[in-house]
N, C-alpha and C. Protein backbone atom coordinates (compact mmCIF):
# COMPACT_ATOMS: atom_id res chain seq x y z
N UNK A 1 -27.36 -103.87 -73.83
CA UNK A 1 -28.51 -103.75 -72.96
C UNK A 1 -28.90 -102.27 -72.88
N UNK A 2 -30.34 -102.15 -72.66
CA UNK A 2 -30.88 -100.42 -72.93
C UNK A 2 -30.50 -100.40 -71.47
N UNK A 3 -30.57 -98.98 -71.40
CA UNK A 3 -30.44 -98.20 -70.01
C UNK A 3 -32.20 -97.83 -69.53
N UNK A 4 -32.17 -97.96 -68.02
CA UNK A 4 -33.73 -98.39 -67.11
C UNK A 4 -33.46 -96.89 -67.10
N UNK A 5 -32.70 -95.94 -67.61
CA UNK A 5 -33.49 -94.82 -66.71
C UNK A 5 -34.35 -94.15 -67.16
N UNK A 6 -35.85 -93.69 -66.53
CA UNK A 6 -37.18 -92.92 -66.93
C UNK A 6 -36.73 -91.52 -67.54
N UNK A 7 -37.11 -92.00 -68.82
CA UNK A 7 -37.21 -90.66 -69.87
C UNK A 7 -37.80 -89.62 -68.83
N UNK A 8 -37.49 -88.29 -68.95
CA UNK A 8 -37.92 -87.20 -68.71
C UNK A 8 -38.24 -86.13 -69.63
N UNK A 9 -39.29 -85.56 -69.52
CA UNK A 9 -39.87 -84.40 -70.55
C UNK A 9 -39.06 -83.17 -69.84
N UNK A 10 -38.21 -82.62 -71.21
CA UNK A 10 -38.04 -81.11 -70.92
C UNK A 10 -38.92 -80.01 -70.94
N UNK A 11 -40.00 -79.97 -70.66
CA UNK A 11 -40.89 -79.16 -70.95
C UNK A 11 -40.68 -77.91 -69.42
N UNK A 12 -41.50 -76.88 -70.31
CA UNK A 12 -40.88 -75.93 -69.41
C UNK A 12 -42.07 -75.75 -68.51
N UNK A 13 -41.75 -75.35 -67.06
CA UNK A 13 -42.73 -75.38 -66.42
C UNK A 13 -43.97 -74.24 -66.06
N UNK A 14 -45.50 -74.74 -66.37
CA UNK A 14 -46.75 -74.31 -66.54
C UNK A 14 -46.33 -73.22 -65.30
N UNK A 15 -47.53 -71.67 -65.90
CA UNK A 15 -47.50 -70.84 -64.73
C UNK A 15 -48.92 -70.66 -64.13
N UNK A 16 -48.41 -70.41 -63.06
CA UNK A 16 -49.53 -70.70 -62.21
C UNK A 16 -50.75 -69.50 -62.51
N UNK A 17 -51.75 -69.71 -62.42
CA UNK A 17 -52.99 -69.22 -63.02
C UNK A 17 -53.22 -68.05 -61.96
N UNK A 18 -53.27 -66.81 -61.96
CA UNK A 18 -53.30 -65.70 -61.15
C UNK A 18 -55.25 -65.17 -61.36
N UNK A 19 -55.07 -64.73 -59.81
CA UNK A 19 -56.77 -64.18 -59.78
C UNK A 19 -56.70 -63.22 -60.90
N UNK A 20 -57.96 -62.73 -60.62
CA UNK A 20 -58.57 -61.83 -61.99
C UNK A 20 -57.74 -60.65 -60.88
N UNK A 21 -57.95 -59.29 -61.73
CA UNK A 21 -57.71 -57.73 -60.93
C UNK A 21 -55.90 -57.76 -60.41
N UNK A 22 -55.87 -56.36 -59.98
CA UNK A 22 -54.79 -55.92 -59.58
C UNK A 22 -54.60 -55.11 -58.57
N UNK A 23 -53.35 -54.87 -58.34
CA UNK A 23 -53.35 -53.72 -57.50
C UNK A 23 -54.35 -52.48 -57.19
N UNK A 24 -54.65 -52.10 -58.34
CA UNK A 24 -55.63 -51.14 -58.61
C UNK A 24 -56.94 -51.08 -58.37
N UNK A 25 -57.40 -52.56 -58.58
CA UNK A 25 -58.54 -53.11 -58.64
C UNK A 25 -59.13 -53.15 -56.57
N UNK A 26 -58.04 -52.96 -55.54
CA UNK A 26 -58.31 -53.08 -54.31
C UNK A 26 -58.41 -52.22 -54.08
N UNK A 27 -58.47 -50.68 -54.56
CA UNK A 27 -58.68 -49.20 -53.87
C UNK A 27 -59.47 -49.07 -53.24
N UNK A 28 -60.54 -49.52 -53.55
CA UNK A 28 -62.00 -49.25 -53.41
C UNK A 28 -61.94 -50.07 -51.91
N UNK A 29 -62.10 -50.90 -52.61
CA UNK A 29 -61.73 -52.35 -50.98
C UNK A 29 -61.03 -52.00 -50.38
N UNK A 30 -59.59 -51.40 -49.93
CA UNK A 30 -58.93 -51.29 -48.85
C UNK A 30 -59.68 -49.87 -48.78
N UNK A 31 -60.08 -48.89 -48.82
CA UNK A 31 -60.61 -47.88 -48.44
C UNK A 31 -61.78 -48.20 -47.60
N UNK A 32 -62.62 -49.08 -47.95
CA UNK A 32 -64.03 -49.56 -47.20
C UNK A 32 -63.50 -50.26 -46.02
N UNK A 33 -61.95 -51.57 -45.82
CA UNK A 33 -62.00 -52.02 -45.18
C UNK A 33 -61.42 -51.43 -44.22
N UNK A 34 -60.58 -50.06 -44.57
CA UNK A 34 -59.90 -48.90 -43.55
C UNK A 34 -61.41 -48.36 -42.63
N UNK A 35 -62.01 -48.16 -43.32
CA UNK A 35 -63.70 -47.39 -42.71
C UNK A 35 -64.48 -48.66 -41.48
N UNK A 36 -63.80 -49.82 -41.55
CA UNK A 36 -64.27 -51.08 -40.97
C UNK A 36 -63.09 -51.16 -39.64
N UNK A 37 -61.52 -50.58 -39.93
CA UNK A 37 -60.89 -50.94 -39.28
C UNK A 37 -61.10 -49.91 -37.83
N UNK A 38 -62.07 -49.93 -37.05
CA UNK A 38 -62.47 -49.00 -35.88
C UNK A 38 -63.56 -49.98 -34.90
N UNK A 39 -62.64 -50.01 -33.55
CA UNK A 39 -63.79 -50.69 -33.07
C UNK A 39 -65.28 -50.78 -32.89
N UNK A 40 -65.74 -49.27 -32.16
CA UNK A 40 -67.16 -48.86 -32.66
C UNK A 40 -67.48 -49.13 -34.04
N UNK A 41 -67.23 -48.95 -35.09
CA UNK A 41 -67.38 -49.70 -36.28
C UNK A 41 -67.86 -50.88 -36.09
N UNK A 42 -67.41 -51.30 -35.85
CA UNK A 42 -66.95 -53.25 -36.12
C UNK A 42 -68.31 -53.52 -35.15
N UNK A 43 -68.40 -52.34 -33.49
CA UNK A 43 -69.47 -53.33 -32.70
C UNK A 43 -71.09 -52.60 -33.54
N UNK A 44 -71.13 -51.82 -34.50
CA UNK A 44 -71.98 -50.89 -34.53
C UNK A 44 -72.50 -52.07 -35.91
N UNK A 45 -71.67 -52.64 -36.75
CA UNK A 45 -72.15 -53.39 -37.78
C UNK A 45 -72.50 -54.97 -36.93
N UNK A 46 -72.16 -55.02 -36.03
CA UNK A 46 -72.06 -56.32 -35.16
C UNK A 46 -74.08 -56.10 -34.60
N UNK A 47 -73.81 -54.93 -33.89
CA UNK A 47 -75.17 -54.79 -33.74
C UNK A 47 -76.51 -55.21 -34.96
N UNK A 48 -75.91 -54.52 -35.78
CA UNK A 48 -77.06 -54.14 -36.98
C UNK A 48 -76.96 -55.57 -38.00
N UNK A 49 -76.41 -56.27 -37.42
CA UNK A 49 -76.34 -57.49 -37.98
C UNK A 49 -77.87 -58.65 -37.93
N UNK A 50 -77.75 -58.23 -36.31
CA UNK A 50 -78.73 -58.96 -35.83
C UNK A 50 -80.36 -58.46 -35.70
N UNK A 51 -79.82 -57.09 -35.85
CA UNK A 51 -81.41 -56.25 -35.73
C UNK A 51 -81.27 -54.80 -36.38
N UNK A 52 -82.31 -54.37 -36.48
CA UNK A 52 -82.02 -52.58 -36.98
C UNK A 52 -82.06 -51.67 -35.59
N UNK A 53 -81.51 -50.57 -35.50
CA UNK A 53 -81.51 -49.97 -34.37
C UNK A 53 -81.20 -48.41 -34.98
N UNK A 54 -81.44 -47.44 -34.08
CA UNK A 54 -81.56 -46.36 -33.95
C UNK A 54 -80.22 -45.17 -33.90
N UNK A 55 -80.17 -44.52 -33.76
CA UNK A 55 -78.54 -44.24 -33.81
C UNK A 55 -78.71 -43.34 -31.99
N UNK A 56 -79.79 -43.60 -31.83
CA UNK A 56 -79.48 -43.30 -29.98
C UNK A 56 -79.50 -44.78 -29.21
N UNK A 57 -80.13 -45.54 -30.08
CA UNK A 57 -79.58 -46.92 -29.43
C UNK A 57 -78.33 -47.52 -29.67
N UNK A 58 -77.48 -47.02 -30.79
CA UNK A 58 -76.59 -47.32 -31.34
C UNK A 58 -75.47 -46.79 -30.32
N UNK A 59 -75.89 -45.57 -30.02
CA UNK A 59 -74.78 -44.51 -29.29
C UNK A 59 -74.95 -45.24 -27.57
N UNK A 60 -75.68 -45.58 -27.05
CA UNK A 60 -76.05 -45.87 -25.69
C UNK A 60 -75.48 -47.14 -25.76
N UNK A 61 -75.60 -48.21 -26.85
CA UNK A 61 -74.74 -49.21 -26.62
C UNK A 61 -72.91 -49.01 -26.55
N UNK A 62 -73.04 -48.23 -27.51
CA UNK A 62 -71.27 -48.12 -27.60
C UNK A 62 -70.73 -47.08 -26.59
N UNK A 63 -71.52 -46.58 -25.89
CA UNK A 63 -70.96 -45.63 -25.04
C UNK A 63 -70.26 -44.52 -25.47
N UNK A 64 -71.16 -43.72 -26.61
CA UNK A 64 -70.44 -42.82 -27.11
C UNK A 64 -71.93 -41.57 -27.40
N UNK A 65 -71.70 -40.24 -28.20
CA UNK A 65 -72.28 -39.17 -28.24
C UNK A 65 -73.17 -39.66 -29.47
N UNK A 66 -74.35 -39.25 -29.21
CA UNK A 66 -75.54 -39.22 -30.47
C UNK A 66 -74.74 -38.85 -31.98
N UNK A 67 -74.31 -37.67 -31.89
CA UNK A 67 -73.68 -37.32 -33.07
C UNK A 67 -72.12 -38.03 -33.73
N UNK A 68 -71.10 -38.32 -32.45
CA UNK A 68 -70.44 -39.35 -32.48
C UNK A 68 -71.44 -40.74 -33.56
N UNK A 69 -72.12 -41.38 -33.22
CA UNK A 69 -72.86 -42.80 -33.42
C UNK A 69 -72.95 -42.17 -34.70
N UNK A 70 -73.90 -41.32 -34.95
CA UNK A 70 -74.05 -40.26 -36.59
C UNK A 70 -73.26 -40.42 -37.20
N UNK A 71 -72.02 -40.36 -37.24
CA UNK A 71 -70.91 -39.83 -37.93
C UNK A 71 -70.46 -41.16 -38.07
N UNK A 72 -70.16 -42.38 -37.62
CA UNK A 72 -69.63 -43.39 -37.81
C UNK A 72 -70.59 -44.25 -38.41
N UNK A 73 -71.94 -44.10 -38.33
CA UNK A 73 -73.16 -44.50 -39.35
C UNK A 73 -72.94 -43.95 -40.62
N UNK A 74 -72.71 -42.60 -40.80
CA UNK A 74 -72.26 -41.94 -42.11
C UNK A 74 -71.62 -42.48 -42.98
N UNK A 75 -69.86 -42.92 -42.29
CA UNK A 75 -69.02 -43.41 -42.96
C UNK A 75 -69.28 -44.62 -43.91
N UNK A 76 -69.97 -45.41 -42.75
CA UNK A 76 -70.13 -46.56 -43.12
C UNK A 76 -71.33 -46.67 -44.19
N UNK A 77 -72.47 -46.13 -44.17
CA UNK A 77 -73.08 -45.59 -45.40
C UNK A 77 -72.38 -45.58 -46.67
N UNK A 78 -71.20 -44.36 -46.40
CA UNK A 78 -70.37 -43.96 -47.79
C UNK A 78 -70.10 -45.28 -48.46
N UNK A 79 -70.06 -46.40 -47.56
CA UNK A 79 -69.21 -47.67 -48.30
C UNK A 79 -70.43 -48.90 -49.05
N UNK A 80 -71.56 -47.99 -48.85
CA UNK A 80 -72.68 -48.97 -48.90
C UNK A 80 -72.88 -50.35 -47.82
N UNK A 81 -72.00 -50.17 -47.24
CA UNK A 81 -72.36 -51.18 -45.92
C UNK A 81 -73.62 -51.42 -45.58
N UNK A 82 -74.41 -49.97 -45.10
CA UNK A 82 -75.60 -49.89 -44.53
C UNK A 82 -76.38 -49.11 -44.95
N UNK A 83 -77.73 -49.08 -44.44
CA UNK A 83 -78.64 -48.36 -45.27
C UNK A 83 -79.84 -47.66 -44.44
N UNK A 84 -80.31 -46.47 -44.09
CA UNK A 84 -81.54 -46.31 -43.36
C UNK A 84 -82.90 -45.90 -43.91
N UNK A 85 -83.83 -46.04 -42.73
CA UNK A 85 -84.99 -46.18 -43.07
C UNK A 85 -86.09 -45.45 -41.80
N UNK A 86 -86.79 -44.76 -42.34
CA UNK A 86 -87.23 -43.38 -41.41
C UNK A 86 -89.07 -44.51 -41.15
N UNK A 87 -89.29 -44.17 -40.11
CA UNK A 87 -90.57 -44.60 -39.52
C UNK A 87 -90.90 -43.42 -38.90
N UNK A 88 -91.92 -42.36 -39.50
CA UNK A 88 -92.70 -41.37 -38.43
C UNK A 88 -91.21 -40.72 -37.98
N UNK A 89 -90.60 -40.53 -36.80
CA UNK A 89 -89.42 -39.35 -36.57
C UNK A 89 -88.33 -40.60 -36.31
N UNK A 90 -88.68 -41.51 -36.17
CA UNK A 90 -87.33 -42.35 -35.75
C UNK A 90 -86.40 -42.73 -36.94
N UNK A 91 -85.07 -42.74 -37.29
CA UNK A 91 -84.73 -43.55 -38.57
C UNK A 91 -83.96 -44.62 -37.75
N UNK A 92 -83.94 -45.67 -38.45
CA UNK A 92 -83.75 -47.07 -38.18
C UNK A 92 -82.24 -47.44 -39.37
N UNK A 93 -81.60 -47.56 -39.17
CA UNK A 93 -80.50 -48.30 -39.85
C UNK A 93 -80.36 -49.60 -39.75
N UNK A 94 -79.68 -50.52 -41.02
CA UNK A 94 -79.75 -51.66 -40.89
C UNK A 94 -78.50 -51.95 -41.92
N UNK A 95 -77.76 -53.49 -42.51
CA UNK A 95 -77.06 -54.04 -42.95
C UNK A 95 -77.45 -53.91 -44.39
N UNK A 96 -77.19 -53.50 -45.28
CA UNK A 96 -77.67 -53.96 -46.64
C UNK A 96 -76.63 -54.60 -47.69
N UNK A 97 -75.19 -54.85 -46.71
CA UNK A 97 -73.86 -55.45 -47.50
C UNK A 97 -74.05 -57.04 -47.15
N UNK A 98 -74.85 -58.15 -47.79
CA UNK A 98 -74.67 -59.49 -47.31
C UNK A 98 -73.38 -59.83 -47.17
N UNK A 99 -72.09 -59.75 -47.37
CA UNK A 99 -70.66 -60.24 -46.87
C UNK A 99 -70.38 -60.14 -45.84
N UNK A 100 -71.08 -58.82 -44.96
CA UNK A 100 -70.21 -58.33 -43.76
C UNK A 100 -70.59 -59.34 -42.92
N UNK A 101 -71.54 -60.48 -42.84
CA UNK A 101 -72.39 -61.47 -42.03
C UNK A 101 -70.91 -62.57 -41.97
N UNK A 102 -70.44 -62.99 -43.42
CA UNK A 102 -69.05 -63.10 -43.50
C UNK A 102 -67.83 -62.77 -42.67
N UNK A 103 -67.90 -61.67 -43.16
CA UNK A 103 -66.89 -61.07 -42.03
C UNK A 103 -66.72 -60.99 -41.14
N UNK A 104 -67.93 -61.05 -39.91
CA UNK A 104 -68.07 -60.26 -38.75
C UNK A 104 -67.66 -61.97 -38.38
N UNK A 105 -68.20 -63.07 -38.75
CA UNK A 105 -68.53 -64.30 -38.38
C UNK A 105 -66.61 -64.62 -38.08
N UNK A 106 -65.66 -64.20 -39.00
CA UNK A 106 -64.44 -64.65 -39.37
C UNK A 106 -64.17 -63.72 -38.24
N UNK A 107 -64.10 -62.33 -37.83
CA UNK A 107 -63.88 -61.60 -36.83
C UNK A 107 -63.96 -62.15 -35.56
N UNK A 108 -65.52 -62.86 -35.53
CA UNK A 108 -66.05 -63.00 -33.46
C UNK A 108 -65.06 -64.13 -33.42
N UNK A 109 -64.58 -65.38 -34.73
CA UNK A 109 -64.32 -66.00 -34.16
C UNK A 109 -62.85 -66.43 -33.96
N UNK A 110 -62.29 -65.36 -34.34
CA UNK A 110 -60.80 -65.46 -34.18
C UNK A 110 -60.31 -64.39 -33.08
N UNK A 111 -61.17 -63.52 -32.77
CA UNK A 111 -61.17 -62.42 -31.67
C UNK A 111 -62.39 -62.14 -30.37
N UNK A 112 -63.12 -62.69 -30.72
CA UNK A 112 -64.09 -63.27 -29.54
C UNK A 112 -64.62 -64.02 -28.51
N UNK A 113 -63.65 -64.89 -29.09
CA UNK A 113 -63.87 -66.26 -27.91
C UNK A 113 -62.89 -66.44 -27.41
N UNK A 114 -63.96 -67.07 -26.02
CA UNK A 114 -63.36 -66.72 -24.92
C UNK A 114 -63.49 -65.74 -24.08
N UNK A 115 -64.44 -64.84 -24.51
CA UNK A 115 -64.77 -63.80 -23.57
C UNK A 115 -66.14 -64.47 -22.54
């Protein structure tokens, strides 16, 4: 009489399919997301999400110095985050990174609610 037991394939086992990039490939990205990791940051792109604003409206919301608000608009510039736009003497800043809408969304709602 044959033996019932289910043949098994020795085959060796498939490897698992790895993203594209490397270590290397996140410099850029963890540098932008270090420039993100600041609260004024975070409420200043939160703002400009929803509207363009001024960097004395920017500063009066966050409760901080005109040139303060400047300087953290700057940064965030450097990363292409944002982008401004001059009307007559006022300049107006606004969002020009579509992800951060992403982000901010994954942010309010794991750290926002409930307030």
């Amino acid at each position: 009489m044959a033996s019932s037991k289910p043949r098994t394939s020795k085959r060796a086992p498939e490897e698992p399919t790895k993203p594209t990039g490397g270590v290397q490939s996140f410099s850029e990205a963890a540098e932008c997301l270090k420039t993100l990791a600041h609260p004024v940051r975070l409420r200043i792109v939160q703002l400009l999400l929803h509207s363009r604003y001024t960097v004395g409206e920017i500063a009066a919301d966050c409760e901080i110095a005109d040139n303060l608000a400047s300087e953290h608009l700057r940064l965030l510039q450097r990363c292409g985050f944002l982008d401004s736009e001059r009307e007559g003497r006022r300049v107006y800043y606004q969002v020009v990174e579509p992800h951060l809408s992403q982000l901010m969304a994954c942010i309010e709602s794991r750290f926002l609610t409930g307030e």
